[in-house]
Protein backbone atom coordinates (compact mmCIF):
# COMPACT_ATOMS: atom_id res chain seq x y z
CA UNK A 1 68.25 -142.63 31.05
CA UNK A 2 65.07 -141.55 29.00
CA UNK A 3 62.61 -143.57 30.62
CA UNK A 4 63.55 -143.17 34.47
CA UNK A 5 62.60 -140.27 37.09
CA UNK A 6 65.07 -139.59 40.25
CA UNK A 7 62.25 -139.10 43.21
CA UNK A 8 63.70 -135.79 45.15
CA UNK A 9 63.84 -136.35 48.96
CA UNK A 10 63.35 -133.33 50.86
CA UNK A 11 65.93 -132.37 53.19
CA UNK A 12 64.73 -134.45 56.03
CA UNK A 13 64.74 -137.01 53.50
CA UNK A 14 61.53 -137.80 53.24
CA UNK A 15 59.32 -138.62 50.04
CA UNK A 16 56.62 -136.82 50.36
CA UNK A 17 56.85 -132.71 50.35
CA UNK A 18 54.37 -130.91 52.33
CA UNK A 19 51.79 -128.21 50.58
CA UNK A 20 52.10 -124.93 52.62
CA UNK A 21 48.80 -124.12 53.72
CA UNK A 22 46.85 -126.89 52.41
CA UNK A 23 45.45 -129.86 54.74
CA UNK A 24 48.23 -131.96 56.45
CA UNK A 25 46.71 -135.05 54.50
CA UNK A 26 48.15 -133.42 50.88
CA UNK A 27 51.42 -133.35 49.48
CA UNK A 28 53.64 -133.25 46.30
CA UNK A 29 56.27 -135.77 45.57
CA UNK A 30 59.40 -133.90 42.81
CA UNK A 31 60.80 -136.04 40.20
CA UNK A 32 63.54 -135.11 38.30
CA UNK A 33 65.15 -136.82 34.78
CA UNK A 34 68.50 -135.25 33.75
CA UNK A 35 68.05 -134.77 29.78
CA UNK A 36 69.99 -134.01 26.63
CA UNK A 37 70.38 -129.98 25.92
CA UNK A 38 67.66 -128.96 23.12
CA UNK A 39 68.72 -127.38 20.77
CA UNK A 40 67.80 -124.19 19.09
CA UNK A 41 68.91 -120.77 18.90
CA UNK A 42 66.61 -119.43 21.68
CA UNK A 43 68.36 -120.10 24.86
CA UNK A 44 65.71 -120.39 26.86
CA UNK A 45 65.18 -123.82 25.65
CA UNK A 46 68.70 -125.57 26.31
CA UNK A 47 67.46 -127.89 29.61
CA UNK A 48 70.23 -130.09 31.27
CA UNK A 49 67.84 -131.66 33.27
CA UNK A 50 63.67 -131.18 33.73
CA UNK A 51 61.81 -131.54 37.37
CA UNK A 52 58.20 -131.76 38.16
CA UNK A 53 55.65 -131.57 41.44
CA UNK A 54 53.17 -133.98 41.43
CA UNK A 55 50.46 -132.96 44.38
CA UNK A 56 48.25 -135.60 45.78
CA UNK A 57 46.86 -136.98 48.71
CA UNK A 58 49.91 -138.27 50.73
CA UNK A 59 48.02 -141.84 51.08
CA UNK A 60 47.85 -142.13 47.34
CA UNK A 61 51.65 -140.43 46.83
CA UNK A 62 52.83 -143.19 49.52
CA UNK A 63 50.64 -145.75 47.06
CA UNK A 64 52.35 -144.95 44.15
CA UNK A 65 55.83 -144.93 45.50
CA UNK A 66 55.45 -148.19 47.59
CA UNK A 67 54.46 -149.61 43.50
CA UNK A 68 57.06 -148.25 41.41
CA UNK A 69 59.94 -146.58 42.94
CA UNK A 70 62.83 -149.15 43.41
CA UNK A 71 65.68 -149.07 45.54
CA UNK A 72 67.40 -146.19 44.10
CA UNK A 73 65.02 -143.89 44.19
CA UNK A 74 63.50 -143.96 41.04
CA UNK A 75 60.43 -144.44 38.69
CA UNK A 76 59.59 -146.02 35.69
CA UNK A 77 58.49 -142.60 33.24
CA UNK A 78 59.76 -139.51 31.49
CA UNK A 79 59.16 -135.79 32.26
CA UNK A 80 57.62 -134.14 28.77
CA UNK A 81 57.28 -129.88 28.69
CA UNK A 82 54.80 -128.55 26.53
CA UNK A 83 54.66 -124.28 25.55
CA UNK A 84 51.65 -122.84 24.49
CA UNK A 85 50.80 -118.71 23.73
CA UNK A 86 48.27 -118.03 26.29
CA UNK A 87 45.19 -118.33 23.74
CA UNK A 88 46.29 -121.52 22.44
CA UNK A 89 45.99 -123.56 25.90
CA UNK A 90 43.77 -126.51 25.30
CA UNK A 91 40.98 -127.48 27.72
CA UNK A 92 42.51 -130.88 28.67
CA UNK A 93 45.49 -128.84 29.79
CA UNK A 94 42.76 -126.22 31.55
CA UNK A 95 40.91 -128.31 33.16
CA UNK A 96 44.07 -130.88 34.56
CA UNK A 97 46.17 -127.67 35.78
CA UNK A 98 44.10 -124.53 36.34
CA UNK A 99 42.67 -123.47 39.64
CA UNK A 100 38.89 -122.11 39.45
CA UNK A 101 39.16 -118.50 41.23
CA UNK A 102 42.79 -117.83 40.71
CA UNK A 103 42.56 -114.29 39.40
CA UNK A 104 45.36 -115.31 36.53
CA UNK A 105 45.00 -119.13 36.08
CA UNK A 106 48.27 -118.56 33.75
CA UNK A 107 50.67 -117.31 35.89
CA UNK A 108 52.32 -119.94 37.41
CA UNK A 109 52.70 -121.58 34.34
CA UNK A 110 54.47 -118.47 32.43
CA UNK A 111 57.92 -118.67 31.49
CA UNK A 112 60.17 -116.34 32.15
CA UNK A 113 63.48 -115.10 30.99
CA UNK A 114 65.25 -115.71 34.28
CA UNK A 115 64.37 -116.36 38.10
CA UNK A 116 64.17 -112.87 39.15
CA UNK A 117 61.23 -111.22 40.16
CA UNK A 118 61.91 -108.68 37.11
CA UNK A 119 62.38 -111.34 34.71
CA UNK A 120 60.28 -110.25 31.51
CA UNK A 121 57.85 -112.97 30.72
CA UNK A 122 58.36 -114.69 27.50
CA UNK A 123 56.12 -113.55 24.55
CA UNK A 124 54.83 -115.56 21.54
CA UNK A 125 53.60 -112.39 19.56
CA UNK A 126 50.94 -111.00 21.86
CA UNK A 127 50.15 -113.77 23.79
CA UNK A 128 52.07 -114.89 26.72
CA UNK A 129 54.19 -118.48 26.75
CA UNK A 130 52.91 -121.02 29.12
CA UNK A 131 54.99 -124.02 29.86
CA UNK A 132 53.13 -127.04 31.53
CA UNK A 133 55.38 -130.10 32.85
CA UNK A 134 53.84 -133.43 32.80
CA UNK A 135 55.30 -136.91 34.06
CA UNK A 136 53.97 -139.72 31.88
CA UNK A 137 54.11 -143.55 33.13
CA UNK A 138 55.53 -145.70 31.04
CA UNK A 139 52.50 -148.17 28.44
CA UNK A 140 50.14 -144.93 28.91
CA UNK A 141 48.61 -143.37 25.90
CA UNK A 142 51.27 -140.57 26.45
CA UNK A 143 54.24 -142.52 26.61
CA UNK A 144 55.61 -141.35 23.02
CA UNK A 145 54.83 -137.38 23.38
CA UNK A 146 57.70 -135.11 22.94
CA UNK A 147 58.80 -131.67 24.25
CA UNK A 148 57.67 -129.26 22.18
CA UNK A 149 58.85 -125.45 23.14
CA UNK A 150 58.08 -121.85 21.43
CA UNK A 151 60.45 -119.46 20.35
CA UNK A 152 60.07 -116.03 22.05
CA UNK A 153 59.11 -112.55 19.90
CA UNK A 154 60.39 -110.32 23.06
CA UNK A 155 63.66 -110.33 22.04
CA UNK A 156 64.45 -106.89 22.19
CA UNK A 157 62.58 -106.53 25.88
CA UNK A 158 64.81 -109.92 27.16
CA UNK A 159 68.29 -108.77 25.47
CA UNK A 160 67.54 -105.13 27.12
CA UNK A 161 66.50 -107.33 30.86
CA UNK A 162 69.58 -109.05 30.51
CA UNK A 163 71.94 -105.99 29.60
CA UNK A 164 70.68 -104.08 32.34
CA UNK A 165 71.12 -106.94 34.78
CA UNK A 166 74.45 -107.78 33.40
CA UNK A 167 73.19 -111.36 32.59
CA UNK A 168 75.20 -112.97 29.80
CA UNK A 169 72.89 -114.92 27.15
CA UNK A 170 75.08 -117.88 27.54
CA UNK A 171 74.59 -117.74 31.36
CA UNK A 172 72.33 -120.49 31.95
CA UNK A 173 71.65 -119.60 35.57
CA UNK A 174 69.54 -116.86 34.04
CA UNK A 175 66.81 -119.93 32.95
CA UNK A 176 63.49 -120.32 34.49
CA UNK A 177 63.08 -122.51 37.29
CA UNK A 178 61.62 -125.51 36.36
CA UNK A 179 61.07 -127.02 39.06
């Protein structure tokens, strides 16, 4: 369903994930939505499904579950996934997901043409793709936004990865995690 968001227990089955070396009173709670493939002729956009972290204080997480989540585990919303080249970030989307002193703000958010550690990152002429994922409550002012994605330019650079890693172009296990 379009407007619903699985919550994704951890393997202890709890709710709330922990944050690795953050304070024991912060956590992260992972939604996922399964979604129709996309469709264009860069493969890197053809989702089956879409996930998201949401960090938070675990007393406000637990807050927000004990509202909305029902008995099967899920939330009223949809997951949305936005692309930008690197210059073209807007400050709303700075200042709600950038860290002040990360040395590269950007590079968590860079998409990739695979989950290896060799995966070339995905170019949008000289500027590097960033791909922010953003659950939206349902009656908010961003209830109606869509995905929007960016073709890649690197396609000579990701076609040579791929060869050389004997990574079919139809293989969607070569997609970046979006998780």
């Amino acid at each position: 369903m379009k407007n619903i968001v699985e919550v994704v227990k951890t393997e202890d089955g709890a709710y709330i994930h922990p944050v690795e070396g953050e304070k024991p009173d912060y956590g992260m709670i992972k939604f996922h939505q399964p979604s129709s493939r996309i469709s264009g002729r860069n493969f890197m956009n053809k989702l089956d499904s879409k996930w998201v972290t949401i960090p938070g204080q675990v007393q406000g997480l637990e807050n927000f579950l004990n509202e909305f989540m029902d008995e099967e585990d899920k939330v009223p919303g949809r997951i949305f996934i936005r692309e930008f080249p690197e210059s073209k970030i807007p400050e709303e989307y700075k200042k709600a997901f950038f860290v002040k002193g990360d040395v590269d703000p950007c590079e968590r958010f860079l998409k990739k043409a695979g989950n290896a550690a060799n995966a070339p990152i995905l170019m949008y002429g000289n500027d590097r793709i960033c791909t922010f994922k953003i659950y939206v409550r349902l009656k908010s002012k961003w209830q109606d936004l869509e995905d929007e994605f960016l073709e890649h330019t690197n396609k000579d650079e990701v076609d040579a990865w791929r060869e050389a890693n004997n990574i079919s172009a139809a293989d969607i296990n070569d997609m970046p995690d979006l998780s």
